[in-house]
N, C-alpha and C. Protein backbone atom coordinates (compact mmCIF):
# COMPACT_ATOMS: atom_id res chain seq x y z
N UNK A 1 105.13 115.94 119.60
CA UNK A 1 103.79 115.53 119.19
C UNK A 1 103.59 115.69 117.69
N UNK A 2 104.59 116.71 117.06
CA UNK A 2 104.08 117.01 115.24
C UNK A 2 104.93 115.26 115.28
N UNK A 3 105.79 115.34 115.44
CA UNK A 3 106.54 114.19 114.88
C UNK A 3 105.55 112.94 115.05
N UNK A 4 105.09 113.11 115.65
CA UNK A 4 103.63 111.13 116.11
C UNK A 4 102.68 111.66 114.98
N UNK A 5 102.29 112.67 115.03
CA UNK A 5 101.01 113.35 114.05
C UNK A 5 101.52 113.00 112.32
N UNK A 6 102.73 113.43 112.41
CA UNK A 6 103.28 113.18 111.02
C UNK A 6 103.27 111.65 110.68
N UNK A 7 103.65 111.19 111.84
CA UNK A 7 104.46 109.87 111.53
C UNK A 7 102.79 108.68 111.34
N UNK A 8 101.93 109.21 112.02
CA UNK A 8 100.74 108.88 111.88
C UNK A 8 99.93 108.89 110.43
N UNK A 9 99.81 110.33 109.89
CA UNK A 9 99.47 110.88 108.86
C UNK A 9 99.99 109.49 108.00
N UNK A 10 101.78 109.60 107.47
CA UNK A 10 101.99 109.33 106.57
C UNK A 10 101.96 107.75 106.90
N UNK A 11 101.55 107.03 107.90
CA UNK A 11 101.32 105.70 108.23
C UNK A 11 99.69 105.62 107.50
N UNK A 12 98.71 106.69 107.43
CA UNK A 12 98.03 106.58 106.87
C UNK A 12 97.89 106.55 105.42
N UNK A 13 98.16 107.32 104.85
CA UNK A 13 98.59 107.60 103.43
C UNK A 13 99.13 106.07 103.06
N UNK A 14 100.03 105.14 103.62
CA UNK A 14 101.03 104.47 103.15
C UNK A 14 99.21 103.65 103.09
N UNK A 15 98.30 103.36 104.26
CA UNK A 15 97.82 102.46 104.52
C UNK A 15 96.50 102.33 103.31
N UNK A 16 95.93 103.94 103.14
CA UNK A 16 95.04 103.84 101.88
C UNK A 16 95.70 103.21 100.67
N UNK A 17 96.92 103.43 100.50
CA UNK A 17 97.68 103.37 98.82
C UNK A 17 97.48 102.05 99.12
N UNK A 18 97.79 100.97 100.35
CA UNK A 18 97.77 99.86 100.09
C UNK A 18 96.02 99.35 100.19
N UNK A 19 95.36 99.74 100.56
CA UNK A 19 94.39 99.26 100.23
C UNK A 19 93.96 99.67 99.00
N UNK A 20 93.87 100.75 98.05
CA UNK A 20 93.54 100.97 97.18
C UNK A 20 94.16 99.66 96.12
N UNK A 21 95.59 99.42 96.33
CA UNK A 21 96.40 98.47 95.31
C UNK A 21 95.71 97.21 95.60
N UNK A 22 94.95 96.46 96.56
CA UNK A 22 94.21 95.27 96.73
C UNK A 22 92.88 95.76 96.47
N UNK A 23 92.29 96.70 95.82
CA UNK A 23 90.85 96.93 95.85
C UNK A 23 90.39 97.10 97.04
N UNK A 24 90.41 96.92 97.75
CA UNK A 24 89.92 97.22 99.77
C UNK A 24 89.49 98.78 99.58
N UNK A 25 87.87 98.84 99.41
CA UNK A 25 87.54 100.51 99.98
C UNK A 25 87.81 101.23 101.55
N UNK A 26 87.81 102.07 101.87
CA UNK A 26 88.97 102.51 102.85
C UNK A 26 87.28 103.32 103.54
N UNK A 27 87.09 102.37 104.10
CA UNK A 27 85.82 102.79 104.88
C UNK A 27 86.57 103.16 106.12
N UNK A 28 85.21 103.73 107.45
CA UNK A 28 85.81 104.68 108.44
C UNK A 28 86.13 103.54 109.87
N UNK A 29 85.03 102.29 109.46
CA UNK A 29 85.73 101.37 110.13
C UNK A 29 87.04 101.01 109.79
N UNK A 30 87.64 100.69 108.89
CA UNK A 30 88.89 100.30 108.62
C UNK A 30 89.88 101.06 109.17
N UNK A 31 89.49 102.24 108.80
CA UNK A 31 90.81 103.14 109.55
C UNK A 31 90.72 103.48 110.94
N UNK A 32 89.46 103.49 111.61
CA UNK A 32 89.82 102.93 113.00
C UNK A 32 90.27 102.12 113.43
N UNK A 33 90.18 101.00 113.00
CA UNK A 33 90.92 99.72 113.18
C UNK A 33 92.73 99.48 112.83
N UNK A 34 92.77 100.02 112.06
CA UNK A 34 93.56 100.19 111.63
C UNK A 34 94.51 101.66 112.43
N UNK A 35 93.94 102.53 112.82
CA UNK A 35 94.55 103.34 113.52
C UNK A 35 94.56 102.86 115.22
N UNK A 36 93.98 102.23 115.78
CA UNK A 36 94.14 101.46 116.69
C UNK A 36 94.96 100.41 116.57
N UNK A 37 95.43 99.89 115.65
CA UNK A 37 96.24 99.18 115.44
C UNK A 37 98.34 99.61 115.53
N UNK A 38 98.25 100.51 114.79
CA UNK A 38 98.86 101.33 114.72
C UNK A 38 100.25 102.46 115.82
N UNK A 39 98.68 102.79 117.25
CA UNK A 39 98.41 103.61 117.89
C UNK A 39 99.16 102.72 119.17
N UNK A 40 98.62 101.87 119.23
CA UNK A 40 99.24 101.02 120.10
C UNK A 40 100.96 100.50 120.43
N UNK A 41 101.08 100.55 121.78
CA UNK A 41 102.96 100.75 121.54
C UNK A 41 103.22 98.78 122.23
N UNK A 42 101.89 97.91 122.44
CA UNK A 42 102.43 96.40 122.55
C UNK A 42 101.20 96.07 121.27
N UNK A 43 101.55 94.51 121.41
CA UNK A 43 100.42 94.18 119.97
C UNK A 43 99.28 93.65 120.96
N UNK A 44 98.18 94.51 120.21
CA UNK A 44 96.93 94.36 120.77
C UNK A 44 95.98 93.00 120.26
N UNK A 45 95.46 92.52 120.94
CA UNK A 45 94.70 91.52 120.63
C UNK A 45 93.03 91.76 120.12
N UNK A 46 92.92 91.73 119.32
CA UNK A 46 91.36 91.93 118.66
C UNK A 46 90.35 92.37 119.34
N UNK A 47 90.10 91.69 120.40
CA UNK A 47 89.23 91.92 121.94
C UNK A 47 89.87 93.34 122.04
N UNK A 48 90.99 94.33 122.19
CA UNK A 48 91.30 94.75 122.59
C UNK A 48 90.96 95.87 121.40
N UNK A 49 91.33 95.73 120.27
CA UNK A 49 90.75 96.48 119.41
C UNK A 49 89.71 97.17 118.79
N UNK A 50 89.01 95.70 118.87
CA UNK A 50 87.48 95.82 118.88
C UNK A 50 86.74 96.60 120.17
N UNK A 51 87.68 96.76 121.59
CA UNK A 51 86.67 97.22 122.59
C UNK A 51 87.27 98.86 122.22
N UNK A 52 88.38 99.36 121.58
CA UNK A 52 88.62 100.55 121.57
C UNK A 52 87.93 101.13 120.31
N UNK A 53 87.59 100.78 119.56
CA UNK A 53 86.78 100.50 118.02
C UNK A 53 85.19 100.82 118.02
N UNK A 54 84.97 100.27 119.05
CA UNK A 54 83.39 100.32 120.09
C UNK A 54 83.32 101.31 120.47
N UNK A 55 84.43 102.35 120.87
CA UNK A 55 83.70 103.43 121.22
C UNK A 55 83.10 104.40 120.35
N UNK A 56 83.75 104.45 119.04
CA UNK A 56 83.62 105.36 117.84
C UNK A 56 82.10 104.67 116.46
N UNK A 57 82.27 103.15 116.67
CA UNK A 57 81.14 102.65 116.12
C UNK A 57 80.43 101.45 117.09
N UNK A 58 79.59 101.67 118.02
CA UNK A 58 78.61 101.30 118.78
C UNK A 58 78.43 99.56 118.25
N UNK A 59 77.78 99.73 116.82
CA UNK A 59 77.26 98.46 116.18
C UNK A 59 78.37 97.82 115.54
N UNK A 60 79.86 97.86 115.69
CA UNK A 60 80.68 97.02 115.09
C UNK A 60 81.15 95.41 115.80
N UNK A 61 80.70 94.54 115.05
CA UNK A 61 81.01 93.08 115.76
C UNK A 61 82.56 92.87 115.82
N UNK A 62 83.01 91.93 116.73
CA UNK A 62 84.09 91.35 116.91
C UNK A 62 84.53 90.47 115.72
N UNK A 63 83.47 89.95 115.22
CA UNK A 63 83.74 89.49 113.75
C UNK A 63 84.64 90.13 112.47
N UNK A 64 83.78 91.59 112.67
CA UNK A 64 84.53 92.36 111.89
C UNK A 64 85.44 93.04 112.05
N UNK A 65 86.12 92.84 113.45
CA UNK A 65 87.22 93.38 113.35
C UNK A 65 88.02 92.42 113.64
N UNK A 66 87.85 90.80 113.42
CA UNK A 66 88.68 89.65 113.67
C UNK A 66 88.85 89.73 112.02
N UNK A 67 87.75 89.95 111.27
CA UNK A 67 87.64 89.21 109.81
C UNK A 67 89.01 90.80 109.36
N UNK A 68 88.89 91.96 109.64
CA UNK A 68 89.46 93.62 108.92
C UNK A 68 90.90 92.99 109.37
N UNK A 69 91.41 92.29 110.64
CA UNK A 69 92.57 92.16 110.88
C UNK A 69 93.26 91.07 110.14
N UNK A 70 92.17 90.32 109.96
CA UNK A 70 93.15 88.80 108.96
C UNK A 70 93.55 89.55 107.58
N UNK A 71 92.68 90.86 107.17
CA UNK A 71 92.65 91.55 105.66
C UNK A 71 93.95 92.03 105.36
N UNK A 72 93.99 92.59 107.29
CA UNK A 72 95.30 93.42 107.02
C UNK A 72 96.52 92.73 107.00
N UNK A 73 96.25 91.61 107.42
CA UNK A 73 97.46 90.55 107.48
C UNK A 73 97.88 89.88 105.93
N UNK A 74 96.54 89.79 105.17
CA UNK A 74 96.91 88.72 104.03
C UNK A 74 97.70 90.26 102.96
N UNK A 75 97.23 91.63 103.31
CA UNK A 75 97.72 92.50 102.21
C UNK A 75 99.16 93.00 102.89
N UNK A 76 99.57 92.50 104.08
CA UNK A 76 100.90 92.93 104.65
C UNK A 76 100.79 95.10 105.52
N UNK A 77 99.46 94.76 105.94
CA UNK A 77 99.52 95.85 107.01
C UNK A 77 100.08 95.68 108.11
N UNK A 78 99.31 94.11 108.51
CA UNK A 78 99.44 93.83 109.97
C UNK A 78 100.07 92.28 109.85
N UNK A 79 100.41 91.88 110.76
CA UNK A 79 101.17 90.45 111.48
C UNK A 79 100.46 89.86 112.73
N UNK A 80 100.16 88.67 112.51
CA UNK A 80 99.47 88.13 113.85
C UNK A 80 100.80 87.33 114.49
N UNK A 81 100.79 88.02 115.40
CA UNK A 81 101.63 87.00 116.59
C UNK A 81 100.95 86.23 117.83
């Protein structure tokens, strides 16, 4: 479990530096999203993100976590398949 915790951590770290290098502020939605992203061991589909995303912020649209995932795609976080 240190080893997922670590390997997590420094998946984070890697993930602020890259948002910081595109200007992207590293709000607490993002890194849920982004840690749901992450967290996941098949590739999750937005719906799927967004409903695990929902539990931690109530008022977050599917929008915004369709629009946070294309972000992470154009700065090379994430890959849409």
């Amino acid at each position: 479990m240190n080893d997922e915790g670590g390997m997590t951590k420094e998946k984070l770290l890697s993930f602020e530096s890259v948002c910081r290098e595109h200007g992207l502020s590293i709000t607490p939605q993002r890194v849920a999203i982004y840690k749901e992203l992450i967290s996941s061991a098949e590739h999750p589909s937005a719906v799927t993100i967004f409903n695990k995303v929902r539990e931690y912020f109530a008022n977050i649209s599917l929008d915004t976590v369709n629009r946070t995932l294309l972000t992470f795609q154009k700065i090379g976080l994430a890959k849409v398949v």
